[in-house]
PDB file of N, CA and C in Angstrom:
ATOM      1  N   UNK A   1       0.823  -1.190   0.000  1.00  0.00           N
ATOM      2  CA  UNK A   1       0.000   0.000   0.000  1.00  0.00           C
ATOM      3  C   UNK A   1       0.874   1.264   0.000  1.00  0.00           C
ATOM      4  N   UNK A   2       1.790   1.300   0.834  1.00  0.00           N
ATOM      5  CA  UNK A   2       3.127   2.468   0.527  1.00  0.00           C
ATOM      6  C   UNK A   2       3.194   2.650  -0.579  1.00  0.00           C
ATOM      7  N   UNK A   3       4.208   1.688  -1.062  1.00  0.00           N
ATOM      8  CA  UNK A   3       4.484   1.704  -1.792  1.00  0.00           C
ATOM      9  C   UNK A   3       3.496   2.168  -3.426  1.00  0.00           C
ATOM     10  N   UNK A   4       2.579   1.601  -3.454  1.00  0.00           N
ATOM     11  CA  UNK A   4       1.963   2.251  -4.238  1.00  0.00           C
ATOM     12  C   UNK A   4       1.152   3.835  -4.864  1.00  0.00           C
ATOM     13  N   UNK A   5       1.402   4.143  -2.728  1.00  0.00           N
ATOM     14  CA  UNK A   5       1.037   5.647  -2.764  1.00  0.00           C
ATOM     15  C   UNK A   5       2.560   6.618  -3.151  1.00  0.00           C
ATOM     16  N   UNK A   6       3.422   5.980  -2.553  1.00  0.00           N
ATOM     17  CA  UNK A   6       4.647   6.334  -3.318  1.00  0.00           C
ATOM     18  C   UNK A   6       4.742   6.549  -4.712  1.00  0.00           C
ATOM     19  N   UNK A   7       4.423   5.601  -5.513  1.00  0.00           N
ATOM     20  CA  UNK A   7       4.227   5.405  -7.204  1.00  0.00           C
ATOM     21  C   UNK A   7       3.299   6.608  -7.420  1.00  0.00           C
ATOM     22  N   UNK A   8       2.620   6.578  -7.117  1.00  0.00           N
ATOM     23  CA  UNK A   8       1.404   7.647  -6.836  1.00  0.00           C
ATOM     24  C   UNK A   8       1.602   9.154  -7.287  1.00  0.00           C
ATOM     25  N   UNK A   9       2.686   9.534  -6.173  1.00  0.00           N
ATOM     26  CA  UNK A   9       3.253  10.732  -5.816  1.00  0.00           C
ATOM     27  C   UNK A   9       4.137  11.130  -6.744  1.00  0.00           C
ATOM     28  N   UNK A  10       4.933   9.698  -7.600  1.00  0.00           N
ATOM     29  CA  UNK A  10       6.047   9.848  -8.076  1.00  0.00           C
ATOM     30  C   UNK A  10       5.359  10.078  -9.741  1.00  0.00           C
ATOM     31  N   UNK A  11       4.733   9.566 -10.194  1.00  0.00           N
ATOM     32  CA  UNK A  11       4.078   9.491 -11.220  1.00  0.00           C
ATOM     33  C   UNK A  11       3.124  11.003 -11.421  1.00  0.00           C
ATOM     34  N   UNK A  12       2.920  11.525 -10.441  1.00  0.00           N
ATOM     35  CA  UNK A  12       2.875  12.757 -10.711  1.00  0.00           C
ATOM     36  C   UNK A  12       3.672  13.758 -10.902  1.00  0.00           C
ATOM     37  N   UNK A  13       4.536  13.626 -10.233  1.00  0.00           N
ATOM     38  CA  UNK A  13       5.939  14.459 -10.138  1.00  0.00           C
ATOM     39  C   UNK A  13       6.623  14.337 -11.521  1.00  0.00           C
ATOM     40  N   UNK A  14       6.562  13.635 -12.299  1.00  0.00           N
ATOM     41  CA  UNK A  14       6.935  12.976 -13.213  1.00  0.00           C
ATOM     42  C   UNK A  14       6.426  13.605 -14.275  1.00  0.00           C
ATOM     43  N   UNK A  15       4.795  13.401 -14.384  1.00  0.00           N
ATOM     44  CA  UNK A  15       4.416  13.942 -15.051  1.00  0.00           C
ATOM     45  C   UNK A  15       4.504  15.143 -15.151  1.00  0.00           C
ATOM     46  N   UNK A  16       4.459  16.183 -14.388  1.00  0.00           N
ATOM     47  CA  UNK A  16       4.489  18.039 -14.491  1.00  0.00           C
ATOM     48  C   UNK A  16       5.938  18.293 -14.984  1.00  0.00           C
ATOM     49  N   UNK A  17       6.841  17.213 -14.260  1.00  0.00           N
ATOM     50  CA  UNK A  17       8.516  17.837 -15.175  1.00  0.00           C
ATOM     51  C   UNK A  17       8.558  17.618 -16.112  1.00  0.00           C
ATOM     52  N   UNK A  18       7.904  16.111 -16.563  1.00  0.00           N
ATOM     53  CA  UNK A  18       8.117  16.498 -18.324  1.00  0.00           C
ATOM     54  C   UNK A  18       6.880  17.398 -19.152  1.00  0.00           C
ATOM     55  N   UNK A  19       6.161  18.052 -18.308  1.00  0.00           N
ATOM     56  CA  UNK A  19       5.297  18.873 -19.121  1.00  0.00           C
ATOM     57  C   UNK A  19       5.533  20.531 -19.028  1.00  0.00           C
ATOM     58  N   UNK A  20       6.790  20.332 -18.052  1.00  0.00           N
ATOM     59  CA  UNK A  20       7.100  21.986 -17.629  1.00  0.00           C
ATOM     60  C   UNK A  20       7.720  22.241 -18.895  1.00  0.00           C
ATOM     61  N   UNK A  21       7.603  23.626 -18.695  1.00  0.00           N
ATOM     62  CA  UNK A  21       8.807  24.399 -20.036  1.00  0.00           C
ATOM     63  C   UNK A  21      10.214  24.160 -19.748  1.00  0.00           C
ATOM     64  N   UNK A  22      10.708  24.528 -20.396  1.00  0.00           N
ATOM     65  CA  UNK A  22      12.342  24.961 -20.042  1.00  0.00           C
ATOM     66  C   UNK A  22      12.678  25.512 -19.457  1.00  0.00           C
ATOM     67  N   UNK A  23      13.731  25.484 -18.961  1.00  0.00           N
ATOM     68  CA  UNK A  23      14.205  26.783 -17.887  1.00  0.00           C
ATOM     69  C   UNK A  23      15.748  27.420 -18.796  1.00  0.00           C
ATOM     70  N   UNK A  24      15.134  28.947 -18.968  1.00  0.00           N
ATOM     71  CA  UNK A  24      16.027  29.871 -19.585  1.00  0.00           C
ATOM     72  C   UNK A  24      17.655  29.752 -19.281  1.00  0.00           C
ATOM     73  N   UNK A  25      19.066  29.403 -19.336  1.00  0.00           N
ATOM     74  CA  UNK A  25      20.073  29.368 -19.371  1.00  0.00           C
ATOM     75  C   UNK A  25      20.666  30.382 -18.200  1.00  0.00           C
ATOM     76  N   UNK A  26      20.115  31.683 -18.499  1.00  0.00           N
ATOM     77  CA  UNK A  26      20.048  32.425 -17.499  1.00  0.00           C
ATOM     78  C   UNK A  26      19.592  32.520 -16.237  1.00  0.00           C
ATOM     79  N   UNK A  27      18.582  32.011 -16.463  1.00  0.00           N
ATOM     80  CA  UNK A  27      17.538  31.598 -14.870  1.00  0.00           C
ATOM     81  C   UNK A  27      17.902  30.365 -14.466  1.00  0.00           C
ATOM     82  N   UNK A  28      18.760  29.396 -15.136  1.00  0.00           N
ATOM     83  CA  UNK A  28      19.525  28.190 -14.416  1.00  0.00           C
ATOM     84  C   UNK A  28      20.338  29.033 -13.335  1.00  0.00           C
ATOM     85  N   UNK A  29      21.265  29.564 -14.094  1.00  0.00           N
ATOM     86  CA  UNK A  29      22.388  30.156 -13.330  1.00  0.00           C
ATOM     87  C   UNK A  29      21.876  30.708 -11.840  1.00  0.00           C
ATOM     88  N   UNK A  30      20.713  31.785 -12.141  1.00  0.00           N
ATOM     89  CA  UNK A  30      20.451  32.299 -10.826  1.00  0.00           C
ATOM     90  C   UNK A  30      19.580  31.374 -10.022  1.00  0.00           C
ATOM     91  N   UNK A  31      18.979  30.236 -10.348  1.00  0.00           N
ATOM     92  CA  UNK A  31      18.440  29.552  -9.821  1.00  0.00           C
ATOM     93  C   UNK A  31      19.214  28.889  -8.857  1.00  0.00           C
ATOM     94  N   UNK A  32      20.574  27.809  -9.447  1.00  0.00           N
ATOM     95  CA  UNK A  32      21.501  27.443  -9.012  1.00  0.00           C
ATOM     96  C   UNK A  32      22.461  28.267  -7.395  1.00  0.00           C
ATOM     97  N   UNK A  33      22.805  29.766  -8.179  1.00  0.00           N
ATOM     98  CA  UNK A  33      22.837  30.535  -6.927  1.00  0.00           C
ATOM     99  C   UNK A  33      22.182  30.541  -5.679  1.00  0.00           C
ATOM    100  N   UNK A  34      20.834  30.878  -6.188  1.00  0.00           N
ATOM    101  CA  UNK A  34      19.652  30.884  -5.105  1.00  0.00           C
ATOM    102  C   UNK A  34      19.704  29.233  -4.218  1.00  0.00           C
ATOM    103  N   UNK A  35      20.186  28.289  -4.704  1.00  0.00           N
ATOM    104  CA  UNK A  35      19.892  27.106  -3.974  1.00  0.00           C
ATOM    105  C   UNK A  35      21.750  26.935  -3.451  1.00  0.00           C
ATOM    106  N   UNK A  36      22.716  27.569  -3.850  1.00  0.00           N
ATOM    107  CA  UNK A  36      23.896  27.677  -3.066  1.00  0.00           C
ATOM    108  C   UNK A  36      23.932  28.457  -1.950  1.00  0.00           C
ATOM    109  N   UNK A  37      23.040  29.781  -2.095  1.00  0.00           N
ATOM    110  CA  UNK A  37      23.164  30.619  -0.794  1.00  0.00           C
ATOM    111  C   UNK A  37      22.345  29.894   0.449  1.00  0.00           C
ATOM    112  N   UNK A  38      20.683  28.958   0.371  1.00  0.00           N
ATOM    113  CA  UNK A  38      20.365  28.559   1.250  1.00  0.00           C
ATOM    114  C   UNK A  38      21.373  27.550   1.532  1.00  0.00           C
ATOM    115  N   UNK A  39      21.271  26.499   0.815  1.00  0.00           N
ATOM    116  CA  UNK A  39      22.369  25.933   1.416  1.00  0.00           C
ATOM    117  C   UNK A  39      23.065  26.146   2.482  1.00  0.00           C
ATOM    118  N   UNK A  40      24.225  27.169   2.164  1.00  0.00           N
ATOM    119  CA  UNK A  40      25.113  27.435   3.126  1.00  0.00           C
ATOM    120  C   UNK A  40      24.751  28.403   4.161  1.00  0.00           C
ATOM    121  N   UNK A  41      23.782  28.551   4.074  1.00  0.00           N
ATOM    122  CA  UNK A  41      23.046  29.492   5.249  1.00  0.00           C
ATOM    123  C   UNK A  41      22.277  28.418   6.109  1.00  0.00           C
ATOM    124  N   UNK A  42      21.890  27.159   5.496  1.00  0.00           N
ATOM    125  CA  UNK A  42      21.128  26.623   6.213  1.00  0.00           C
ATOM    126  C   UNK A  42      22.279  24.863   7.226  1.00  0.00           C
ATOM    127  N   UNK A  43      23.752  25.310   6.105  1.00  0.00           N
ATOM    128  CA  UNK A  43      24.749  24.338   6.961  1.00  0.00           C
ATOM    129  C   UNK A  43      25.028  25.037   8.039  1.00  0.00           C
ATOM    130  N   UNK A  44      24.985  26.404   8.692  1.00  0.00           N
ATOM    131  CA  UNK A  44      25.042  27.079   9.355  1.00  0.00           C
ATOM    132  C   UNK A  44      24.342  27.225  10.145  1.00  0.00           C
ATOM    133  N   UNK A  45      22.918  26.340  10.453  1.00  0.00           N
ATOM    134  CA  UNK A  45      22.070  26.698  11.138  1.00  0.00           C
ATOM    135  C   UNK A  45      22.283  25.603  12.745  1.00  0.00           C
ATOM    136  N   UNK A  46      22.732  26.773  13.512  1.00  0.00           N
ATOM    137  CA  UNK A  46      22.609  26.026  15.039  1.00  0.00           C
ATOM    138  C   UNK A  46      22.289  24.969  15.306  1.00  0.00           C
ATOM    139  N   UNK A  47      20.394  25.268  15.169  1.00  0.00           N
ATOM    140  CA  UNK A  47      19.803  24.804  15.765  1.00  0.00           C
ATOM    141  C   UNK A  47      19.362  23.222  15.328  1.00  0.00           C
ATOM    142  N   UNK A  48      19.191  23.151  14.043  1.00  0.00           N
ATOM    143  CA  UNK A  48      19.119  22.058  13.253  1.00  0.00           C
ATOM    144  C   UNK A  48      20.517  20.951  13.825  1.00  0.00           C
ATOM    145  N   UNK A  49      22.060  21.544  13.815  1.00  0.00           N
ATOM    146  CA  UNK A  49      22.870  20.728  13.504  1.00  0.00           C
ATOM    147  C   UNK A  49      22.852  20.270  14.970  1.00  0.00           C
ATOM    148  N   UNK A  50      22.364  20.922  16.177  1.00  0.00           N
ATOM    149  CA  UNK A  50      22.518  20.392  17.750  1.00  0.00           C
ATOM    150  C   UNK A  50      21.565  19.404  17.785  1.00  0.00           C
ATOM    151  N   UNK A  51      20.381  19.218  16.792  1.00  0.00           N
ATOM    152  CA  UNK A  51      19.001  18.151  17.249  1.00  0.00           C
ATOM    153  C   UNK A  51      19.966  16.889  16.510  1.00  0.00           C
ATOM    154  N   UNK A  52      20.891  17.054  15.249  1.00  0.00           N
ATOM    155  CA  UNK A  52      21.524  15.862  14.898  1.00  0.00           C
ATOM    156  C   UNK A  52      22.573  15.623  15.295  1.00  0.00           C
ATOM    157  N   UNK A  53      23.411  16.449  16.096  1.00  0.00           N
ATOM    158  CA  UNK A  53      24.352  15.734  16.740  1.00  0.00           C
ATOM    159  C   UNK A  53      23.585  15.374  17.951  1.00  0.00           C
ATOM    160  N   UNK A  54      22.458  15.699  18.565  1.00  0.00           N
ATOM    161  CA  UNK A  54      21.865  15.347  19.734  1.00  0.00           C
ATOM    162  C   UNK A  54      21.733  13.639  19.546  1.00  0.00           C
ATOM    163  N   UNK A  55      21.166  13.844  18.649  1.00  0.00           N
ATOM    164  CA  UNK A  55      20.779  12.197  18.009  1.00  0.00           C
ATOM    165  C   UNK A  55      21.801  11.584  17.385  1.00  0.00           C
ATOM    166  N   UNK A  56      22.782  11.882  16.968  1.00  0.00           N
ATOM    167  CA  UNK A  56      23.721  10.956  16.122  1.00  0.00           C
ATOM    168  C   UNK A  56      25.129  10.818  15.856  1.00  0.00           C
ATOM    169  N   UNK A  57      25.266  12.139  16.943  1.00  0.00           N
ATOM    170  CA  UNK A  57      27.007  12.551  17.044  1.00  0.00           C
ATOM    171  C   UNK A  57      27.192  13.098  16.339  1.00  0.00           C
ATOM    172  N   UNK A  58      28.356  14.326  16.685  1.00  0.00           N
ATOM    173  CA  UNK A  58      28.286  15.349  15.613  1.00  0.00           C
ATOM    174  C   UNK A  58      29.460  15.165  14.296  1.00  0.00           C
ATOM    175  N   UNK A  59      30.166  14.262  14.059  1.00  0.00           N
ATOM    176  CA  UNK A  59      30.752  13.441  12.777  1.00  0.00           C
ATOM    177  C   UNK A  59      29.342  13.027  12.053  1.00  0.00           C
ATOM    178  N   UNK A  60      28.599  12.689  12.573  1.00  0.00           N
ATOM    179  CA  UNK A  60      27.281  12.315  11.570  1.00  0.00           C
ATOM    180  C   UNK A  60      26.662  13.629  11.142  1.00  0.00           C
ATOM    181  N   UNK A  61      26.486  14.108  11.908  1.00  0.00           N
ATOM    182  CA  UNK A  61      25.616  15.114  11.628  1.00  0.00           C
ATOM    183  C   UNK A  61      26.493  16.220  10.959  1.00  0.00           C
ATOM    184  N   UNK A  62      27.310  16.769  10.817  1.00  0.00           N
ATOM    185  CA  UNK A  62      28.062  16.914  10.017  1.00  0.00           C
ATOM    186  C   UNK A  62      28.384  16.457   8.390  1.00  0.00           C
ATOM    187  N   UNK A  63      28.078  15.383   8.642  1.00  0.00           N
ATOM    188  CA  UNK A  63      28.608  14.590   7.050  1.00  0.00           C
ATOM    189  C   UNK A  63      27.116  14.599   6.482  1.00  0.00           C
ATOM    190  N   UNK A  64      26.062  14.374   7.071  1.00  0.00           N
ATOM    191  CA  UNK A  64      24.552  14.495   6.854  1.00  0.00           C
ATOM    192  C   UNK A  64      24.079  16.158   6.238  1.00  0.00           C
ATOM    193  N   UNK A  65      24.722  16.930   6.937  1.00  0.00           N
ATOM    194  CA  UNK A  65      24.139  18.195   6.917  1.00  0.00           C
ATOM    195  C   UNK A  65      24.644  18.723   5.799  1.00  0.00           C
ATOM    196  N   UNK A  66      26.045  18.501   5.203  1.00  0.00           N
ATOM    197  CA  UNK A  66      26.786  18.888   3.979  1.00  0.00           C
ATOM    198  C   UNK A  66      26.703  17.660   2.848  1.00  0.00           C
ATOM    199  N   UNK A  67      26.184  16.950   2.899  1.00  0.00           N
ATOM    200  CA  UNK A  67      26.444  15.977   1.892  1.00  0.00           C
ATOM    201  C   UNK A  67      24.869  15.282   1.208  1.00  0.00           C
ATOM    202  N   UNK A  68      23.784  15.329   2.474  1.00  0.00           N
ATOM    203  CA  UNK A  68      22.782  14.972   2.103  1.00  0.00           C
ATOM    204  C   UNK A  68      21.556  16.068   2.225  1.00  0.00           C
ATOM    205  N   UNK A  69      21.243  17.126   3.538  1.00  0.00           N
ATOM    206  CA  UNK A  69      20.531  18.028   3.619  1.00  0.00           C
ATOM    207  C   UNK A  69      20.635  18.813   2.930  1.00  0.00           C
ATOM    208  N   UNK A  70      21.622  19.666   2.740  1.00  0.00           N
ATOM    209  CA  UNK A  70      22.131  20.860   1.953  1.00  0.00           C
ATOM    210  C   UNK A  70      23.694  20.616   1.521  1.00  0.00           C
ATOM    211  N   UNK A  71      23.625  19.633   0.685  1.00  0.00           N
ATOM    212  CA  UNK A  71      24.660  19.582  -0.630  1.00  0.00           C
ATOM    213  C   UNK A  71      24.518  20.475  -1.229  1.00  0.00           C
ATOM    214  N   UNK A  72      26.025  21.394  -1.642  1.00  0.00           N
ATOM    215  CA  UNK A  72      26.313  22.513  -2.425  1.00  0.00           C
ATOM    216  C   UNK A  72      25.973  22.502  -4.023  1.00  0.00           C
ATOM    217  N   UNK A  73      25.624  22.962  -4.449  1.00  0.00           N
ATOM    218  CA  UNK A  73      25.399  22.506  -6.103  1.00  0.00           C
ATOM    219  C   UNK A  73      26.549  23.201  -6.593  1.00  0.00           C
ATOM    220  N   UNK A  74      26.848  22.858  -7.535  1.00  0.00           N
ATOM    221  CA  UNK A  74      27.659  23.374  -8.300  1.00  0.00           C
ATOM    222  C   UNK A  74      27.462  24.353  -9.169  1.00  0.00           C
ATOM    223  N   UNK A  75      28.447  25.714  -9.190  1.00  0.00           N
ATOM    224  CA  UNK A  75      27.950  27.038  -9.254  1.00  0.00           C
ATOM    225  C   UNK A  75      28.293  26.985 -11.025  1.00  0.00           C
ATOM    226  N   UNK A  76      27.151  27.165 -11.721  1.00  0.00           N
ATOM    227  CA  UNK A  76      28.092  27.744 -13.240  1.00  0.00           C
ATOM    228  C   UNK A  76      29.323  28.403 -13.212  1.00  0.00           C
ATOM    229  N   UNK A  77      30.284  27.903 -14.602  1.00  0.00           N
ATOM    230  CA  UNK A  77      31.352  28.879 -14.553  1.00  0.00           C
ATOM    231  C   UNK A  77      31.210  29.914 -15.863  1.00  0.00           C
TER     232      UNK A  77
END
């Protein structure tokens, strides 16, 4: 039953990206920006990184917070 509501969710998601437009070359770029600045505003956030080192030690939470929460994207050159 998950699983199928999963399929569900995903099959929609699916559908609207391949029916979206394009995204302008230009508006990649600043898009990209816009998701580097939260990012690193949000690896920075106190309060978040004390509830996962609370729970998981802060080597985890650390490697979690930069690698899987807010992974840096890579900035156009």
């Amino acid at each position: 039953m998950f699983l199928s509501h999963v399929e569900s969710f995903l099959e929609i998601h699916c559908t609207q990206a391949i029916a979206s437009s394009p995204v302008a070359p230009e508006k990649v770029a600043q898009i990209i920006a816009g998701q580097h600045n939260y990012c690193t505003k949000q690896q920075q956030n106190d309060k978040t990184r004390r509830v996962l080192e609370k729970a998981f030690g802060s080597d985890w939470a650390e490697n979690y917070m930069t690698t899987v929460l807010f992974d840096l994207p890579e900035l156009p050159t």
